[in-house]
Structure formats: structure tokens, C-alpha cells
N, C-alpha and C. Protein backbone atom coordinates (compact mmCIF):
# COMPACT_ATOMS: atom_id res chain seq x y z
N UNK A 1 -52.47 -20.99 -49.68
CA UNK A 1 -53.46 -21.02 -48.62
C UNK A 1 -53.47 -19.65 -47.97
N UNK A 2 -54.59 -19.16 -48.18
CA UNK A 2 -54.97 -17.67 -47.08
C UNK A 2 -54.16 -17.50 -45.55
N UNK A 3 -53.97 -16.62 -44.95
CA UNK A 3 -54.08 -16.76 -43.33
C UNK A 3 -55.07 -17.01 -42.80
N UNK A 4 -56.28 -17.19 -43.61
CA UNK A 4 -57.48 -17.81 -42.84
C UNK A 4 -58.07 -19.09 -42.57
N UNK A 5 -57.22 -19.67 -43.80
CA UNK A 5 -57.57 -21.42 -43.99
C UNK A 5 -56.83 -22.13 -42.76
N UNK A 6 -57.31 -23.18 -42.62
CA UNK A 6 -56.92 -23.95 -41.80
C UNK A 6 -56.61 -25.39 -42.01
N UNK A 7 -55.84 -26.22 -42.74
CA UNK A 7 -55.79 -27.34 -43.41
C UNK A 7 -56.37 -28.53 -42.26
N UNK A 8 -57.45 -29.27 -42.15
CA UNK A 8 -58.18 -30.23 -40.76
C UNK A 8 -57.97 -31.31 -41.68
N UNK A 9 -57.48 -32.10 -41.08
CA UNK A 9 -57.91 -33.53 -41.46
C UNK A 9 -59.19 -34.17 -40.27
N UNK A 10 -60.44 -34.65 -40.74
CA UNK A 10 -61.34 -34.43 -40.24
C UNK A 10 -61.74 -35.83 -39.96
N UNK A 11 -61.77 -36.98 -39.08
CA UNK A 11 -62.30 -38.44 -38.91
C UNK A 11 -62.99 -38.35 -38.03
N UNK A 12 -64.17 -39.32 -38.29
CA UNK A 12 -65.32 -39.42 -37.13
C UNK A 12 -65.01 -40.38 -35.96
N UNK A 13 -64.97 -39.77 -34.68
CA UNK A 13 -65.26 -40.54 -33.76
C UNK A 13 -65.70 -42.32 -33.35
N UNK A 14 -64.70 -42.76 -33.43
CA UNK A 14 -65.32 -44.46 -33.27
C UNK A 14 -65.49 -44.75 -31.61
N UNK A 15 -66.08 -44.83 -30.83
CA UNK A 15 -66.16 -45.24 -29.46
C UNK A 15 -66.86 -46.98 -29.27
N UNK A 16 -67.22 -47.26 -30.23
CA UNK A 16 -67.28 -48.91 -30.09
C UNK A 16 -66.48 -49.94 -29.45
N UNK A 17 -65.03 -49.31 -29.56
CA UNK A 17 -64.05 -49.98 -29.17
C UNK A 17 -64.32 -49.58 -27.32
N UNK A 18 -63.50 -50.60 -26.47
CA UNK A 18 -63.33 -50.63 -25.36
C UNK A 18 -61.80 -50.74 -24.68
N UNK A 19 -61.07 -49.69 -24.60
CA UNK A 19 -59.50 -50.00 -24.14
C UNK A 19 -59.35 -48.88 -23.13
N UNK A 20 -59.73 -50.03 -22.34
CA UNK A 20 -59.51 -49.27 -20.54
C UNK A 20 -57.55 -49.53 -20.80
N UNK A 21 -57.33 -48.35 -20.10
CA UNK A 21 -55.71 -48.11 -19.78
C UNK A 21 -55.21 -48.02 -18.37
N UNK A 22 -54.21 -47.94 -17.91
CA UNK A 22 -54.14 -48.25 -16.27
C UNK A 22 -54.10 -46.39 -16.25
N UNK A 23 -53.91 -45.88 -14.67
CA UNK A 23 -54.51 -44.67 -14.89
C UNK A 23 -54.25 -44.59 -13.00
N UNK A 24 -53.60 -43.15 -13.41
CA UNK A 24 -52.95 -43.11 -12.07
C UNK A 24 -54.29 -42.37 -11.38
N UNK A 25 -54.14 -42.75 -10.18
CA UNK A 25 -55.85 -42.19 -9.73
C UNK A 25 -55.77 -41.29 -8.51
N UNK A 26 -54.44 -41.34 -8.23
CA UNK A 26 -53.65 -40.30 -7.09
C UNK A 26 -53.22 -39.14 -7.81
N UNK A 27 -53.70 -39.01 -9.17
CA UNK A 27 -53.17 -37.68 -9.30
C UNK A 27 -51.32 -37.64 -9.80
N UNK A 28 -51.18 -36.93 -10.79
CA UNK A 28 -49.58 -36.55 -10.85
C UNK A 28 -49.15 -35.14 -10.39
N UNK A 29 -48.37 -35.42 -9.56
CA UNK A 29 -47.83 -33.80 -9.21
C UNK A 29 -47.36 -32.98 -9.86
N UNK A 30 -47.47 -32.15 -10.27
CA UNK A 30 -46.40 -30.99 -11.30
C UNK A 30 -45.82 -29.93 -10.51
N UNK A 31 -45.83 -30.29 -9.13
CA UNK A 31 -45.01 -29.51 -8.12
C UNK A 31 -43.88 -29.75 -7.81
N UNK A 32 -43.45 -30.57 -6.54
CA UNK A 32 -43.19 -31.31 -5.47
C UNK A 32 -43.41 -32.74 -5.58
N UNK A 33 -42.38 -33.28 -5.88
CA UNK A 33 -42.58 -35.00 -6.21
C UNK A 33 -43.04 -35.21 -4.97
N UNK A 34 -44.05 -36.79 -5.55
CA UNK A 34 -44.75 -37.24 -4.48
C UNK A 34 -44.30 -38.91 -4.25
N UNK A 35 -44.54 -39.63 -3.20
CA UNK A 35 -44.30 -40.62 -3.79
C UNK A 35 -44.55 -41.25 -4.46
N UNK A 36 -43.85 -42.50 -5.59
CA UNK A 36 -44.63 -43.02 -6.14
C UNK A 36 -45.75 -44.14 -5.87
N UNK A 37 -46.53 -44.27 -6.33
CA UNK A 37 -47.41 -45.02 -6.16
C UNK A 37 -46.68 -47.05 -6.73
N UNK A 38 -47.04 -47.93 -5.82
CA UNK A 38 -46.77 -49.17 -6.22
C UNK A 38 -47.47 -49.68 -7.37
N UNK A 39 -48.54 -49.29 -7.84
CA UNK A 39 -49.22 -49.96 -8.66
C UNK A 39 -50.20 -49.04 -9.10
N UNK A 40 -50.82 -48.97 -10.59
CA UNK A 40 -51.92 -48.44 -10.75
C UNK A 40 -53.18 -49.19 -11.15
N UNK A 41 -54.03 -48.40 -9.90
CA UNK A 41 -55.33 -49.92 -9.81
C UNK A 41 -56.64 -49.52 -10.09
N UNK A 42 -56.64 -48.15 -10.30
CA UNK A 42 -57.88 -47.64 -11.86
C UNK A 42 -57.40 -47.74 -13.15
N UNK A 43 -58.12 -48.22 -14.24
CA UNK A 43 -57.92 -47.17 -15.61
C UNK A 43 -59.34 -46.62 -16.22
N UNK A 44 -58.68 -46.06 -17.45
CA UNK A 44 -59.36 -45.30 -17.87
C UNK A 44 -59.67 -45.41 -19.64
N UNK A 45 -60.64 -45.21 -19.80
CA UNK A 45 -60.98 -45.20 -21.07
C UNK A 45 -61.05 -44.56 -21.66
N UNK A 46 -60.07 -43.43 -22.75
CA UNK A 46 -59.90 -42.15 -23.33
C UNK A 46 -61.32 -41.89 -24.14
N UNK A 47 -62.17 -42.84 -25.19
CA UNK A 47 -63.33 -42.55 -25.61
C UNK A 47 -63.91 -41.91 -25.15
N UNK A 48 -64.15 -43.11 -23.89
CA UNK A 48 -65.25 -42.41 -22.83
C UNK A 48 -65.22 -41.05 -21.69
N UNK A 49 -63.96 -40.78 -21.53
CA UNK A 49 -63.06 -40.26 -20.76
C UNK A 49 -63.94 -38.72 -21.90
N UNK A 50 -63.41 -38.46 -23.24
CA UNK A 50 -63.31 -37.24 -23.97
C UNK A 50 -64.67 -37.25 -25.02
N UNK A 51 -65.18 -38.15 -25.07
CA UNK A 51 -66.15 -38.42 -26.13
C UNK A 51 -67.68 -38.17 -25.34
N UNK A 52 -68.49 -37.10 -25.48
CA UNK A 52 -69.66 -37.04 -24.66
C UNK A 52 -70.45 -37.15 -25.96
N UNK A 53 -70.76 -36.86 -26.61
CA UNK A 53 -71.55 -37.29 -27.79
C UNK A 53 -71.41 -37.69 -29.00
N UNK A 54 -71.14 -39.44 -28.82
CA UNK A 54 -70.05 -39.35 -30.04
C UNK A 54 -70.94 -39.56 -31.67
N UNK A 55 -71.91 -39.23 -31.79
CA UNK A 55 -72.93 -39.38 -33.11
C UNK A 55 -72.19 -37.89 -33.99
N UNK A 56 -72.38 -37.30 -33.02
CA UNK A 56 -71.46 -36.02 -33.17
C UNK A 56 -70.01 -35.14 -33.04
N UNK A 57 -69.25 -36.41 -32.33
CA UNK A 57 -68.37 -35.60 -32.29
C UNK A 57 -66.56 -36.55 -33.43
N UNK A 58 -65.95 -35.59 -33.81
CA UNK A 58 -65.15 -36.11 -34.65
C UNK A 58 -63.80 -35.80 -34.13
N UNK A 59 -62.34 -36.21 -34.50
CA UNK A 59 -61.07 -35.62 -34.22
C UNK A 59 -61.07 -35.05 -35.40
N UNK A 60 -59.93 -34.16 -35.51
CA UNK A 60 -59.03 -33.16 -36.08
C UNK A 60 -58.24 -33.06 -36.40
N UNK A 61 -56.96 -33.50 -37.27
CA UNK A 61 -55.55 -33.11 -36.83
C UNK A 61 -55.29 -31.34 -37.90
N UNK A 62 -54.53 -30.84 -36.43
CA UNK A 62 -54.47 -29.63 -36.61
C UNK A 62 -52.61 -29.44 -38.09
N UNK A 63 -53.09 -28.42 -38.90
CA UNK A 63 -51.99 -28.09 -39.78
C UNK A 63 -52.31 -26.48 -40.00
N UNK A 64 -51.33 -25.75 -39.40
CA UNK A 64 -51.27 -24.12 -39.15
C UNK A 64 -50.48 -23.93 -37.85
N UNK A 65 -50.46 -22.52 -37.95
CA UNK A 65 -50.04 -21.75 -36.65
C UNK A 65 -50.52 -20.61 -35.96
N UNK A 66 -51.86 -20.29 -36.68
CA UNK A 66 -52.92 -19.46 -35.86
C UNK A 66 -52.91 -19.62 -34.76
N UNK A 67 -53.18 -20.44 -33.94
CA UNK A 67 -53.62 -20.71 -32.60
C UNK A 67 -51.69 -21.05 -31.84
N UNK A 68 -51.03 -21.07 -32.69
CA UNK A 68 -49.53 -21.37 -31.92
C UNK A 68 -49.40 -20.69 -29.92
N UNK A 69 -49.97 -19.48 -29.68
CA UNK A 69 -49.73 -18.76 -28.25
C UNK A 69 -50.76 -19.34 -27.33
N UNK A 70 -51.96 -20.67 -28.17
CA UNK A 70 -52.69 -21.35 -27.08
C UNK A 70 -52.16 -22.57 -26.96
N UNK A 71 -51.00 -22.49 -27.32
CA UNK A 71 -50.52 -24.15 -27.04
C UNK A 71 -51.18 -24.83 -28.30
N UNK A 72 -51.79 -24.50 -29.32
CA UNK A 72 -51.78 -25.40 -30.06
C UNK A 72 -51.13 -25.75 -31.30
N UNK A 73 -50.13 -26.48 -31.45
CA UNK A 73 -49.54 -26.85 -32.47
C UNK A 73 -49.42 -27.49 -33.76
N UNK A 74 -49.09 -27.33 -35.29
CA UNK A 74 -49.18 -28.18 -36.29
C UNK A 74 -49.46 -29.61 -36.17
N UNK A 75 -49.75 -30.48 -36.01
CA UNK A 75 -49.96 -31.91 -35.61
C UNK A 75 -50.39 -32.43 -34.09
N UNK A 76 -51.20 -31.29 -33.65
CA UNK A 76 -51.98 -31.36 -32.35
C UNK A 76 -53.46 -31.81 -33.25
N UNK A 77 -54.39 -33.29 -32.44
CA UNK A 77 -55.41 -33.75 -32.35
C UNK A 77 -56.69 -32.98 -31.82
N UNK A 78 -57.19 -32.31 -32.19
CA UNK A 78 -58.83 -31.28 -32.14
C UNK A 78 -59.89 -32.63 -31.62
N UNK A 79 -60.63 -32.79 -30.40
CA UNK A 79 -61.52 -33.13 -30.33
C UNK A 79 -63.16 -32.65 -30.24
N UNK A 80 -63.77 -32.59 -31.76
CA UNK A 80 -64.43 -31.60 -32.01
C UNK A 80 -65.57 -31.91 -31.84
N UNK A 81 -67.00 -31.20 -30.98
CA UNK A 81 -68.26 -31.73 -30.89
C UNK A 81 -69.31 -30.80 -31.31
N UNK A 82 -69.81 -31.01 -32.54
CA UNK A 82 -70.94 -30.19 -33.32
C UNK A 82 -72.27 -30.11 -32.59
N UNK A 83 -72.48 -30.90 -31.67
CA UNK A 83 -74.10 -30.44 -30.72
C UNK A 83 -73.83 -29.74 -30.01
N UNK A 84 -72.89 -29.19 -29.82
CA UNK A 84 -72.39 -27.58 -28.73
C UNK A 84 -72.88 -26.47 -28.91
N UNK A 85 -73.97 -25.58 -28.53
CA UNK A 85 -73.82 -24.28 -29.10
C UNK A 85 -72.56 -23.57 -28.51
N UNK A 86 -72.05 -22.40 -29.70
CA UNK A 86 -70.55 -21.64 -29.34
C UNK A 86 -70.98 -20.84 -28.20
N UNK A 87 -69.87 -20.38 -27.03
CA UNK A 87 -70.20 -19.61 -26.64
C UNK A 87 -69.10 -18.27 -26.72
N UNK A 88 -69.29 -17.25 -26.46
CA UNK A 88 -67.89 -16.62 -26.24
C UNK A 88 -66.58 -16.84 -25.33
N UNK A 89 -65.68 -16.99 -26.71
CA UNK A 89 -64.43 -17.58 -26.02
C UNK A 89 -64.01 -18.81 -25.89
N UNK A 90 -65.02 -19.65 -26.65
CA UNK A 90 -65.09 -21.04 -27.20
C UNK A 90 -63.73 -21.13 -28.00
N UNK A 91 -63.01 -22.47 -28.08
CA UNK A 91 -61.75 -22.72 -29.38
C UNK A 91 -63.20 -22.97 -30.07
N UNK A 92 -63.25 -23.36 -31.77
CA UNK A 92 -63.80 -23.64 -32.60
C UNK A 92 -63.42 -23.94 -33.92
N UNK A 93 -63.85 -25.02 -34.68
CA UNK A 93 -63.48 -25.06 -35.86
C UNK A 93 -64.37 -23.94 -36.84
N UNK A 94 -64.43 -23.10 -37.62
CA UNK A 94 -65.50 -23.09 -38.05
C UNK A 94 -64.95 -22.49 -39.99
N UNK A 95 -66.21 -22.64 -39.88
CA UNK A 95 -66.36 -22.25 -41.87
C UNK A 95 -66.24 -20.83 -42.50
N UNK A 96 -65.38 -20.23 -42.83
CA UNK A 96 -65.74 -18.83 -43.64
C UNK A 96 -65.67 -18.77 -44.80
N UNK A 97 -66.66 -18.16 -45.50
CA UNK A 97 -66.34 -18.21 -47.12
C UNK A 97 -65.98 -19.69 -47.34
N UNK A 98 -66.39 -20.93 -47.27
CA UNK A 98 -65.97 -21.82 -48.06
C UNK A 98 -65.08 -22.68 -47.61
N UNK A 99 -63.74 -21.90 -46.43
CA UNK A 99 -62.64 -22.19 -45.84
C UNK A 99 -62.87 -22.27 -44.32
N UNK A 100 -61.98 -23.27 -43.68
CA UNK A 100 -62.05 -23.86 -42.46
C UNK A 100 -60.90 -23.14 -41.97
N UNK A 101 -61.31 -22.58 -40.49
CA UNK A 101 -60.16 -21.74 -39.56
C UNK A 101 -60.42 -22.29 -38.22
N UNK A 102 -59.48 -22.67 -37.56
CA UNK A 102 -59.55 -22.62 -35.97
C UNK A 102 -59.00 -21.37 -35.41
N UNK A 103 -60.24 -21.00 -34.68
CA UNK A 103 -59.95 -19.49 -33.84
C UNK A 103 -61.14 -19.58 -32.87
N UNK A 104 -60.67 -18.65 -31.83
CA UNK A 104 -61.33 -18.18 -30.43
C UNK A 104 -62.27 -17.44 -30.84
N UNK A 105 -63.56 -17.68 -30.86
CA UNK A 105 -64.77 -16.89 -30.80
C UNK A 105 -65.07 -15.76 -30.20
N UNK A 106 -65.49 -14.64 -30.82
CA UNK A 106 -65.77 -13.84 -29.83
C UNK A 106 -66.71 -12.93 -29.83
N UNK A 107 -68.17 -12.72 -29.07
CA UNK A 107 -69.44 -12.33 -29.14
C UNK A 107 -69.22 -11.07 -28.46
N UNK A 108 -69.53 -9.96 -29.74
CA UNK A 108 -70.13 -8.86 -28.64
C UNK A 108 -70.78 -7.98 -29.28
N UNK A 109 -71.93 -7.45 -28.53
CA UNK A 109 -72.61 -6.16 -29.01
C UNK A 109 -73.30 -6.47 -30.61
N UNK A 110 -73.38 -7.77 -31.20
CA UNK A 110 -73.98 -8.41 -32.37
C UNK A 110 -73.08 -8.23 -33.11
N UNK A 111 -71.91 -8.59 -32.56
CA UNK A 111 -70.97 -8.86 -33.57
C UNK A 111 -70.13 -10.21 -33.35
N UNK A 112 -69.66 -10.46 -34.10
CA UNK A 112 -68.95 -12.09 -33.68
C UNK A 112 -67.82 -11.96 -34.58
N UNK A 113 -66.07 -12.06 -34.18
CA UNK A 113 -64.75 -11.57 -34.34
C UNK A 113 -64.69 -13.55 -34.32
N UNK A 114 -63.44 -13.62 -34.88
CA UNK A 114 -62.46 -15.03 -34.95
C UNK A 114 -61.29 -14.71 -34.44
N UNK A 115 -60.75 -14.88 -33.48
CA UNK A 115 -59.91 -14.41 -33.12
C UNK A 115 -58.62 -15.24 -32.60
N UNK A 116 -57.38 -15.07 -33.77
CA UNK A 116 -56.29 -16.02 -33.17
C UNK A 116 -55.32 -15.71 -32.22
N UNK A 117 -54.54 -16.92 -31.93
CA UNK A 117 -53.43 -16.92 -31.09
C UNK A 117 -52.40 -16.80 -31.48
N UNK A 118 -51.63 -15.35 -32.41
CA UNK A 118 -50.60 -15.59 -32.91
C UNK A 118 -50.47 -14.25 -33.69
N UNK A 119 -50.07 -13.19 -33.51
CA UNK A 119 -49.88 -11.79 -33.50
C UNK A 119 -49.49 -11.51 -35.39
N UNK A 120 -48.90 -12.90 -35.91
CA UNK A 120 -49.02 -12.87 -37.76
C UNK A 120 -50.13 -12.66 -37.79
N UNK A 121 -51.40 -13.35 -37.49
CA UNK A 121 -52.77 -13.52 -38.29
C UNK A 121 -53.27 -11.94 -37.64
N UNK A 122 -54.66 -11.67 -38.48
CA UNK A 122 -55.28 -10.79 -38.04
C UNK A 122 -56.70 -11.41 -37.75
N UNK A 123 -57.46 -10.61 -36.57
CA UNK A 123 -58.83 -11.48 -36.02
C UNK A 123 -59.76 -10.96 -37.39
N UNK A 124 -60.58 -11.75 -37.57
CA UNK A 124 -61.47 -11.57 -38.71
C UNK A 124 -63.00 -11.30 -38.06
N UNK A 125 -63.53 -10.20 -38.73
CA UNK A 125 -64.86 -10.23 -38.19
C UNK A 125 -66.16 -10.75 -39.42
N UNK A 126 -66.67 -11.03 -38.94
CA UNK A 126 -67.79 -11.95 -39.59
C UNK A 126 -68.49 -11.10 -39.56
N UNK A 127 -69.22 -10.57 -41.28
CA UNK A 127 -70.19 -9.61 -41.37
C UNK A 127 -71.04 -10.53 -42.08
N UNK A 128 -72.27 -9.81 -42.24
CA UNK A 128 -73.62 -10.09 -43.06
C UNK A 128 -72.90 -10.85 -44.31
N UNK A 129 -72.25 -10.61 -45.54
CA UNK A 129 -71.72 -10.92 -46.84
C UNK A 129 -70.66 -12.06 -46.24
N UNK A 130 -70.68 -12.34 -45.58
CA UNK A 130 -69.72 -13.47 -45.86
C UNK A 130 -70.55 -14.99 -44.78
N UNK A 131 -69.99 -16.21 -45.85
CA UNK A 131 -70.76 -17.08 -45.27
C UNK A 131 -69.91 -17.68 -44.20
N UNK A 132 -70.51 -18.17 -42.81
CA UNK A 132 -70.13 -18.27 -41.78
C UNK A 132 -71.27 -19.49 -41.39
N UNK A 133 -70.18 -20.36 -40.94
CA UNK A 133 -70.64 -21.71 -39.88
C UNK A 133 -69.37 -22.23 -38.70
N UNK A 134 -70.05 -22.06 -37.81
CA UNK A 134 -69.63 -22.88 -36.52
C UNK A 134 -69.70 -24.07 -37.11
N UNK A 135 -68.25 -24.99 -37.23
CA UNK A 135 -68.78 -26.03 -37.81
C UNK A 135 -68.73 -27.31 -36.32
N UNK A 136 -67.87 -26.98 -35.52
CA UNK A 136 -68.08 -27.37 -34.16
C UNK A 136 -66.81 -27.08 -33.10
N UNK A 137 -67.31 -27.05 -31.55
CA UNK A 137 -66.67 -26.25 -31.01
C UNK A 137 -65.74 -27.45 -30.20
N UNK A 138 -64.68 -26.93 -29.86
CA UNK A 138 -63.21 -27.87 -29.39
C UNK A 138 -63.34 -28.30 -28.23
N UNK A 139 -63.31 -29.46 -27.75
CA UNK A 139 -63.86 -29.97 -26.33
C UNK A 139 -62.03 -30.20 -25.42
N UNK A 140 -61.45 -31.01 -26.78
CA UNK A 140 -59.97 -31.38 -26.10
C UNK A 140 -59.36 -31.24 -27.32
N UNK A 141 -57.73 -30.97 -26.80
CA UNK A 141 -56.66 -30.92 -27.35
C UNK A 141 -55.51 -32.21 -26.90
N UNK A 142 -55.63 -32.73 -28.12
CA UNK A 142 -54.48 -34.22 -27.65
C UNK A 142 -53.16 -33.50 -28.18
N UNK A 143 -52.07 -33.77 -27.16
CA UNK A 143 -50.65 -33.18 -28.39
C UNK A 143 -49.72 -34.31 -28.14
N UNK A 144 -48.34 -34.42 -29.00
CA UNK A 144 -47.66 -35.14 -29.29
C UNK A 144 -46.77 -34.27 -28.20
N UNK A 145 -45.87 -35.10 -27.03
CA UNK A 145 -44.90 -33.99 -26.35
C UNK A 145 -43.53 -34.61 -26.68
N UNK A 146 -43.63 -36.15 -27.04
CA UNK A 146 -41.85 -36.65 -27.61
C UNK A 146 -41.91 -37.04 -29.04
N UNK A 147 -40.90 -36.07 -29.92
CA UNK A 147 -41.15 -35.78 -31.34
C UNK A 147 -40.01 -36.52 -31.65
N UNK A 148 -39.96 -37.30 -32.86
CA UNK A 148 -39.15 -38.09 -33.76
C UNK A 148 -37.96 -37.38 -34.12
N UNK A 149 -36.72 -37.43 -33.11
CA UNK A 149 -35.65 -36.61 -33.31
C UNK A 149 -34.62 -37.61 -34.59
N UNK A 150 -33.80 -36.72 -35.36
CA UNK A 150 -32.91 -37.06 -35.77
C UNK A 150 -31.99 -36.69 -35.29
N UNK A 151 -31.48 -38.03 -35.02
CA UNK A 151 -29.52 -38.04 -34.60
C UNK A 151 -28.62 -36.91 -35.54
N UNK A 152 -28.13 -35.92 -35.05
CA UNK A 152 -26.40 -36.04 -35.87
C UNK A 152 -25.81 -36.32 -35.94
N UNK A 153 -24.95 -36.08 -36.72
CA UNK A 153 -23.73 -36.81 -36.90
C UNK A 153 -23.17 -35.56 -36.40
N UNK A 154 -22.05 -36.00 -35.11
CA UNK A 154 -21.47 -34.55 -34.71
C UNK A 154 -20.14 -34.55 -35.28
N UNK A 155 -19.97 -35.36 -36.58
CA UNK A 155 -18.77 -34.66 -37.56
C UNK A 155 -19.31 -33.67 -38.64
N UNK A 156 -20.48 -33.76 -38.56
CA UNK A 156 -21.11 -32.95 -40.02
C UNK A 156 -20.97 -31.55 -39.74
């Protein structure tokens, strides 16, 4: 695989379903603990919550490390919506030559750069000869934060 490919596993959006979740509505602090709350008496519906057009919009699961310095990681969830036009500085999935890359867009002076998060890759610029599609631009990033540890054995 190139440094340019991007391995996506690509599924369409189902929002049919309805699974309201409880949903703290005071806010979580990432300061200064607050108190806790007795009960949570909103929820929330992640579809509806991340999904604004869902005819169009699909998940992602991400496999690379281009984007690693934006927080995004190998088995991080892409919530991707193709009725977006890109703008500069957009995340994006998009198409080069044939091959799928997630990189930061970047418009200038009639030129348009791909540009990653991760000082291995190099930003690619998109000329006339090469084929290029926005295939759609990144609305949310779902990530996994507690990973399937294996125990040691602390005789080994």
C-alpha cells in the first residue's frame, strides 16, 4: 500500500432505528469536578445527534496513520457526508488516482494540497493529470478510548 492509500471500510448510514440513550444534560466537566448529578433525565439519539443527511451520509472505519497528530487513529469511526461542498481545511475522505486517502484539504491560489497529520507522509498536491474526487467530507470522529488489554503474566 502507497503512503497515499488509505484502507476505509465504508457502510451506509442506517438511521431508521430509534435508540434514545440517557445523556447527561448538565454538561461533563473536564476541569474541576462538579457535582454529580442524581439522575440523567435527557437522552439522546446518536443518529440523530451526528447524522444530518443520512441518504448521504456513511461511516468509515479508519486503517492508517496519516492523520495520527489529529487525534485520529487506526480503528477510529469517520462519519462521512457526501452533500458537503469541501472547504479549506475540511478532514476529507477523498479519491486520488484510483486510491482513497484521508487528509486536510487545502485551497489556495488554484491549487488544492492533501495535507496530513503526521510528519512520515508527504502533503500531495493535486494537479491537472491526476484523477481527483472529494469523495466526502468528515462531519465526526467516533474513537474507541478503552482498548482490549492483555493480561501478563508477570512471571514471563
Amino acid at each position: 500500500m502507497s503512503k497515499t492509500e488509505v484502507s476505509l471500510h465504508i457502510f451506509k448510514a442506517d438511521t431508521s432505528s430509534h435508540t434514545p440513550l440517557p445523556f447527561a444534560d448538565q454538561g461533563i466537566q473536564a476541569g474541576f469536578p462538579s457535582p454529580a448529578q442524581d439522575y440523567l433525565s435527557e437522552s439522546i439519539d446518536l443518529n440523530h445527534e451526528i447524522v444530518r443527511h443520512p441518504a448521504s451520509t456513511f461511516y468509515g472505519r479508519v486503517d492508517g496513520d496519516s492523520m495520527i497528530d489529529d487525534g485520529i487513529e487506526p480503528g477510529d469511526i469517520l462519519v462521512i457526508d457526501r452533500s458537503l461542498e469541501p472547504a479549506d481545511g475540511d478532514l476529507a475522505v477523498c479519491c486520488i488516482d484510483g486510491d482513497f486517502t484521508l487528509k486536510r484539504i487545502s485551497l489556495s491560489q488554484d491549487k488544492v494540497w492533501l495535507i496530513p497529520s503526521n510528519e512520515a507522509y508527504d502533503p500531495i498536491l493535486v494537479t491537472p493529470d491526476r484523477q481527483f474526487e472529494v469523495w466526502g467530507v468528515v462531519t465526526y470522529t467516533i474513537k474507541q478510548h478503552r482498548r482490549q488489554h492483555r493480561l501478563r503474566n508477570p512471571e514471563q
